[in-house]
Protein backbone atom coordinates (compact mmCIF):
# COMPACT_ATOMS: atom_id res chain seq x y z
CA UNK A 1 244.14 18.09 190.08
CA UNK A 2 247.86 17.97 191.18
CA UNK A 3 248.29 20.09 194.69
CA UNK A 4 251.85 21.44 195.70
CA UNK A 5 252.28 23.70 198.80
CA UNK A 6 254.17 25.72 200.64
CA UNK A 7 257.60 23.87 201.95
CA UNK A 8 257.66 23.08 205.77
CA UNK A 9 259.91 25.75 207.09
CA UNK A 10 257.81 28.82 205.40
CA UNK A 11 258.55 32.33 207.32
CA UNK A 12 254.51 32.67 206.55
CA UNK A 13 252.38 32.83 209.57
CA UNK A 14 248.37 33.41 210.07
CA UNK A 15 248.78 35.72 213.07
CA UNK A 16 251.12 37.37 215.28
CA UNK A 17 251.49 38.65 218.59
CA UNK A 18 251.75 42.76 218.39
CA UNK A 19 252.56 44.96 221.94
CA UNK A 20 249.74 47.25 222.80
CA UNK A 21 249.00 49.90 225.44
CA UNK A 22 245.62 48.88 226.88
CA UNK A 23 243.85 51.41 228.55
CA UNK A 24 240.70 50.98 230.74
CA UNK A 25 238.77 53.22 233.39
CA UNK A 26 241.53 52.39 236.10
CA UNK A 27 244.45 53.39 234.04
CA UNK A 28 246.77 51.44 231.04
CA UNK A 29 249.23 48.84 230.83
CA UNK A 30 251.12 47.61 228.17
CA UNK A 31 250.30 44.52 227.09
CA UNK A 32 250.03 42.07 224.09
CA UNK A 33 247.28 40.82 221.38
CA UNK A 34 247.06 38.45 218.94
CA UNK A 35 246.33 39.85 215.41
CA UNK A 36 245.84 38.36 212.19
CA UNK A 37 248.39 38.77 209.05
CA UNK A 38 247.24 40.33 205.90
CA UNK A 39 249.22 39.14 202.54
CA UNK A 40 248.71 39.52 198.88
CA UNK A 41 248.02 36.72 197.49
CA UNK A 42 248.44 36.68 193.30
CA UNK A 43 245.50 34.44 192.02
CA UNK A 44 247.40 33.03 188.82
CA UNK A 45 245.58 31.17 186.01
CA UNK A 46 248.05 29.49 182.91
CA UNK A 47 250.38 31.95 183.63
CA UNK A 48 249.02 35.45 183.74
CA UNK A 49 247.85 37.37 187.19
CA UNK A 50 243.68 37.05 187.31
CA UNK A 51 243.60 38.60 190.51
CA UNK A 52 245.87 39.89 193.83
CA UNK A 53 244.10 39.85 196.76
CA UNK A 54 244.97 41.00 200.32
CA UNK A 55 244.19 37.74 202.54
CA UNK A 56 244.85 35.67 205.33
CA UNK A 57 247.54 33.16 204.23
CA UNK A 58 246.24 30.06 205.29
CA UNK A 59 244.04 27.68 203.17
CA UNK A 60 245.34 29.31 199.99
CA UNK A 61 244.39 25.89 197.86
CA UNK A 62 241.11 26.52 198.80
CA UNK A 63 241.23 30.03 197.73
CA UNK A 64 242.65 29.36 195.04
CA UNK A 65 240.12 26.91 193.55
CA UNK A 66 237.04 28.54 195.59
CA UNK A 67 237.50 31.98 193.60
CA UNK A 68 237.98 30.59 190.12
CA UNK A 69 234.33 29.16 190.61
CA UNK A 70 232.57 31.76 192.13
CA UNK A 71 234.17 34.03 189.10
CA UNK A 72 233.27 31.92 186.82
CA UNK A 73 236.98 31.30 185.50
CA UNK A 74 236.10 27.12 185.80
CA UNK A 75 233.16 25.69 186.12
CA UNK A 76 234.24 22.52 187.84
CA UNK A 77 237.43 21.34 189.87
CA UNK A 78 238.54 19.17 187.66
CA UNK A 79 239.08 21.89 185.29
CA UNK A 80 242.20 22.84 187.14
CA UNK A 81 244.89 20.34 186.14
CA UNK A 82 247.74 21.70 188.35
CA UNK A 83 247.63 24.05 191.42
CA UNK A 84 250.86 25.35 193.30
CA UNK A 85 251.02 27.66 196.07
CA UNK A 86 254.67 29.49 196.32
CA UNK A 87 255.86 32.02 198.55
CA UNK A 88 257.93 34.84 197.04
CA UNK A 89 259.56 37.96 198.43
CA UNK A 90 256.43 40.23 197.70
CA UNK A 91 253.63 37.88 198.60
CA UNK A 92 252.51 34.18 197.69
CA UNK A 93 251.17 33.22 194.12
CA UNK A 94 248.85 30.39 193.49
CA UNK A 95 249.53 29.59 190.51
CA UNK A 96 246.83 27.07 188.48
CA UNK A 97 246.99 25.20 185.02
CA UNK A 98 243.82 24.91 183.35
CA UNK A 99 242.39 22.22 180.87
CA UNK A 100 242.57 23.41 177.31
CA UNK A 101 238.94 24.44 176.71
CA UNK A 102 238.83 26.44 180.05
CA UNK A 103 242.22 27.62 178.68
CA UNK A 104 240.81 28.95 175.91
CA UNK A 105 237.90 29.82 177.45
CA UNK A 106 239.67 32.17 179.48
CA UNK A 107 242.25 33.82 177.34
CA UNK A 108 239.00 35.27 175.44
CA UNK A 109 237.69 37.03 178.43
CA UNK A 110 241.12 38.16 180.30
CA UNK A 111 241.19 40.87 182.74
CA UNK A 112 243.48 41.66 185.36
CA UNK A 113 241.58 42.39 188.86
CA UNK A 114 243.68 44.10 192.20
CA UNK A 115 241.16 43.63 194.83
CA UNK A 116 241.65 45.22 198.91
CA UNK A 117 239.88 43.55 201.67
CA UNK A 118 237.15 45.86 201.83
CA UNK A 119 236.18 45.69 197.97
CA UNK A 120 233.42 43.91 196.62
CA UNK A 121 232.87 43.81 192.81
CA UNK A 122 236.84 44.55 192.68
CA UNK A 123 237.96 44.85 188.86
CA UNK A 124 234.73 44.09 186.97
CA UNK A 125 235.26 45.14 183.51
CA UNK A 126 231.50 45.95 182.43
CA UNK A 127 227.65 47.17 184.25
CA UNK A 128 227.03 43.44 182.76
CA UNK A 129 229.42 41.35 184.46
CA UNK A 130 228.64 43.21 188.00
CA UNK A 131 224.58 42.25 187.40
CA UNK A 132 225.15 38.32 185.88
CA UNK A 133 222.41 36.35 186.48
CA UNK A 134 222.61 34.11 189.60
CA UNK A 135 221.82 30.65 189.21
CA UNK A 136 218.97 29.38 190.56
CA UNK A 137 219.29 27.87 193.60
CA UNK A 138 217.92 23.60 194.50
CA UNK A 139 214.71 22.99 196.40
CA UNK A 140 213.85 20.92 198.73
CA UNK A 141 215.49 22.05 202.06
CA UNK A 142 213.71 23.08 205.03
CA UNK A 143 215.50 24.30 208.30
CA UNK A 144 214.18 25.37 211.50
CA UNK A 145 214.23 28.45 213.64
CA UNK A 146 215.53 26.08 216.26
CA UNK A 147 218.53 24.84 214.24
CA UNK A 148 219.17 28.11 213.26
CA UNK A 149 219.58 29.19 216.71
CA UNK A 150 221.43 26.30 217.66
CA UNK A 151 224.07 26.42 215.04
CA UNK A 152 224.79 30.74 215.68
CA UNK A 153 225.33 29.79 219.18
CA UNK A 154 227.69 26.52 218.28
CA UNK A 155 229.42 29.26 215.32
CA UNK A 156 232.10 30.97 217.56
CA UNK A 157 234.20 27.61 218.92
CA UNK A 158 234.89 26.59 215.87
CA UNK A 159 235.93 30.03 214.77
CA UNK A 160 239.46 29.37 216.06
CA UNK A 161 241.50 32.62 214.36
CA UNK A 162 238.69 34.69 215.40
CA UNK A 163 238.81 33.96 218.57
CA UNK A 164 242.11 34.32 219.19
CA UNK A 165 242.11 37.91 217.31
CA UNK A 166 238.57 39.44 217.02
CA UNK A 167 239.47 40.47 213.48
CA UNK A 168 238.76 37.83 210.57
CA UNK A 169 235.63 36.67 209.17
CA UNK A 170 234.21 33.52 208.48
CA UNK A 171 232.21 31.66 206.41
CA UNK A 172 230.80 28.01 207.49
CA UNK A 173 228.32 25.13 206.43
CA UNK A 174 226.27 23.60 208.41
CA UNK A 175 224.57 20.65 208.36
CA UNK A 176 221.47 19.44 209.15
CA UNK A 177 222.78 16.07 209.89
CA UNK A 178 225.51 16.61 212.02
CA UNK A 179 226.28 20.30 212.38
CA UNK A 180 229.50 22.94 211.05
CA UNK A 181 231.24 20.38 208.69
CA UNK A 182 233.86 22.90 207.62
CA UNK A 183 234.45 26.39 208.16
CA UNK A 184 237.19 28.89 206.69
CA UNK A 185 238.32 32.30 208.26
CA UNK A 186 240.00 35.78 206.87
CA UNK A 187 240.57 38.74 206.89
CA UNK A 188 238.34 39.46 203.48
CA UNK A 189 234.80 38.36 204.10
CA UNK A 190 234.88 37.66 200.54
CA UNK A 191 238.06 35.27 200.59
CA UNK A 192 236.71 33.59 203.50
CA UNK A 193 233.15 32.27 201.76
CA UNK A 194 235.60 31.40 198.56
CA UNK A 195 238.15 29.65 200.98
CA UNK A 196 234.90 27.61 202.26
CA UNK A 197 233.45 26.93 198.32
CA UNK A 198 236.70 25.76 197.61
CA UNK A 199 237.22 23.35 200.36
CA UNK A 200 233.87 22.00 199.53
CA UNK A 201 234.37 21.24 196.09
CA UNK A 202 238.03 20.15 196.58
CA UNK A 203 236.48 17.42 198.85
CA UNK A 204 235.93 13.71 197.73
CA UNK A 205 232.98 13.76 199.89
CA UNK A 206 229.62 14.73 198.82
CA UNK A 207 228.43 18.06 200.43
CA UNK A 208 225.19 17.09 202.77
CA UNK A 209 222.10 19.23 202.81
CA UNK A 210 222.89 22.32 204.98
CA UNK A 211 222.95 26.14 205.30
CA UNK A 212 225.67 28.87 204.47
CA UNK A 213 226.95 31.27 207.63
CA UNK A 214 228.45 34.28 207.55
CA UNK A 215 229.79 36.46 210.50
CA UNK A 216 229.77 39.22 207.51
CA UNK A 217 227.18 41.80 206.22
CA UNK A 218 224.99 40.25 203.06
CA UNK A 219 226.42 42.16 200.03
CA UNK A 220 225.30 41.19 196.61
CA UNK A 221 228.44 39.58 195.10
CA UNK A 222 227.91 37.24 198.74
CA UNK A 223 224.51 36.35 197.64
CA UNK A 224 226.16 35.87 193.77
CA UNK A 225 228.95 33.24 194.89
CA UNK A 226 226.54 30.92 197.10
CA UNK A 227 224.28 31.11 194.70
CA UNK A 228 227.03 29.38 192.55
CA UNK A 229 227.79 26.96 195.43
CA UNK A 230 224.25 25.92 195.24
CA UNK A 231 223.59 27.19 198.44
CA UNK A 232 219.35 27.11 199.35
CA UNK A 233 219.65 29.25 202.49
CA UNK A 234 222.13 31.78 204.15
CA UNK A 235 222.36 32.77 206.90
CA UNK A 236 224.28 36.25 208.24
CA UNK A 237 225.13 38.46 211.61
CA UNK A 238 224.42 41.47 209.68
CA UNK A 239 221.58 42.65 207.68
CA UNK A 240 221.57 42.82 203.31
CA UNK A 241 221.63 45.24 201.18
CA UNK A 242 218.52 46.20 198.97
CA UNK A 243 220.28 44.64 195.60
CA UNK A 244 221.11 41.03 198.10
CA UNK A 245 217.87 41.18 198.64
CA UNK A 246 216.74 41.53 194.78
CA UNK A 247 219.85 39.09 194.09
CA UNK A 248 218.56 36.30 196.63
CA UNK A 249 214.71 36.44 195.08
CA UNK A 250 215.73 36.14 191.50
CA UNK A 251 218.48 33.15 192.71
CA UNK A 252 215.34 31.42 194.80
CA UNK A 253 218.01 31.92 198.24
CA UNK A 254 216.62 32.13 201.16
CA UNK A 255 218.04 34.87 203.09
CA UNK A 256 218.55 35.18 206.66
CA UNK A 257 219.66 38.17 208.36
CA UNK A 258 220.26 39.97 211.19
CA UNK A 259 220.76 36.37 212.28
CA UNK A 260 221.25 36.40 216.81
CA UNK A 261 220.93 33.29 218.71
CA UNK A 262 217.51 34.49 220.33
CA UNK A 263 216.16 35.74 216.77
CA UNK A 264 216.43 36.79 213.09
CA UNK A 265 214.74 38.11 210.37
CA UNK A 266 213.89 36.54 206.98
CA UNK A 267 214.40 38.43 203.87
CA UNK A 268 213.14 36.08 200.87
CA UNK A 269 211.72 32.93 200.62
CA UNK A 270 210.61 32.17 204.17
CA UNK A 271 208.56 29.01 203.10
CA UNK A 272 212.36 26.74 203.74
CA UNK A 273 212.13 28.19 207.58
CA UNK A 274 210.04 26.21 210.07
């Protein structure tokens, strides 16, 4: 896959500083916070808009290439022959080339999605398509309460956006060899677990065992894209919804909720928690 990015010198920014009047019990001051930048980004695919989403510009390649596999639109990185990412008065497009039978593939199933921040199952054409069946997800990992604990309360320093605005979500992985190995942040808890699939796959390393993170509630199209990473357990601040939970049984996930660094609560398939 070819990569081409946005030229050095690009007005685009992940944050900005914004004046605020900060009030408190002893009175209010003016005063300044960081916050993050929202920007729709145009997911394009051999030409033709698949999706615009509202996002944090920053790690846009692995956006790009994290959201065609969790929609299905590829099934493998190598499928994308060419991606681009290029700033334009309205937004920035990242536009991808596809091999000819994914080509094809997708010209058959076409569908133009426009997707805000809050939106889950943005644009899906049919009741079908918004229950797919999840893939099943590997066996064989086991993870303790204790590394679970560990790795919530190691989460926020490498959450560096989030720290330095309070207002973007992140996704992580974390291995059970050495700890977070990459994590993504954004404004969209959706774009930030495709940011992190795509900088996974994009990578010419091998993905070790290891555990998904959210700082995000467990919805079901969450539980649907790491079950498409391959993901065996995941692990969330906030608690699922009834259908996650359904979602993360019939895709063999184990879910983990409600997830503080003193305690959670397991969902589905506790037997990979120790």
């Amino acid at each position: 896959m070819t990569l081409r990015q946005i030229q050095p010198g690009s007005s685009i920014s992940v944050s900005r500083s914004a004046p605020v009047l900060r009030v408190g019990r002893h009175g209010a001051a003016q005063d300044r916070r960081e916050v993050p930048e929202e920007t729709p980004v145009a997911l394009v695919h051999d030409g033709s808009t698949t999706a615009v989403m509202m996002a944090t510009p920053a790690d846009l390649e692995d956006f790009a290439l994290g959201f065609s596999l969790t929609e299905g639109i590829i099934a493998d990185a190598s499928e994308i022959e060419s991606l681009e990412v290029v700033e334009t008065e309205l937004g920035i497009e990242a536009r991808m080339w596809l091999s000819r039978p994914r080509s094809e593939i997708l010209a058959g199933r076409r569908r133009y999605l426009a997707g805000p921040t809050g939106c889950g199952l943005c644009g899906i054409d049919s009741l079908g398509e918004a229950m797919r069946a999840s893939p099943k997800a590997p066996e064989g990992l086991h993870i303790s309460s204790t590394d679970i604990g560990a790795a919530l309360e190691a989460l926020p320093e490498h959450q560096t956006l989030g720290a330095a605005t309070r207002a973007v979500h992140a996704a992580a992985w974390w291995a059970i060899s050495g700890g977070f190995t990459c994590l993504r942040e954004d404004v969209g808890r959706h774009n930030a677990l495709d940011k992190l699939v795509g900088a996974l796959a994009g990578s010419d390393k091998p993905r070790p065992d290891g555990a998904l993170f959210l700082t995000s509630r467990i919805s079901v199209e969450m539980v649907q894209k790491a079950s498409v990473m391959g993901a065996q357990v995941l692990v969330a601040v906030s608690a699922p919804t009834a259908l996650a939970i359904r979602t993360a049984e019939q895709a063999a996930i184990t879910l983990v909720g409600v997830a503080r660094r003193d305690g959670f609560e397991v969902f589905t398939r506790p037997d990979r928690v120790s």
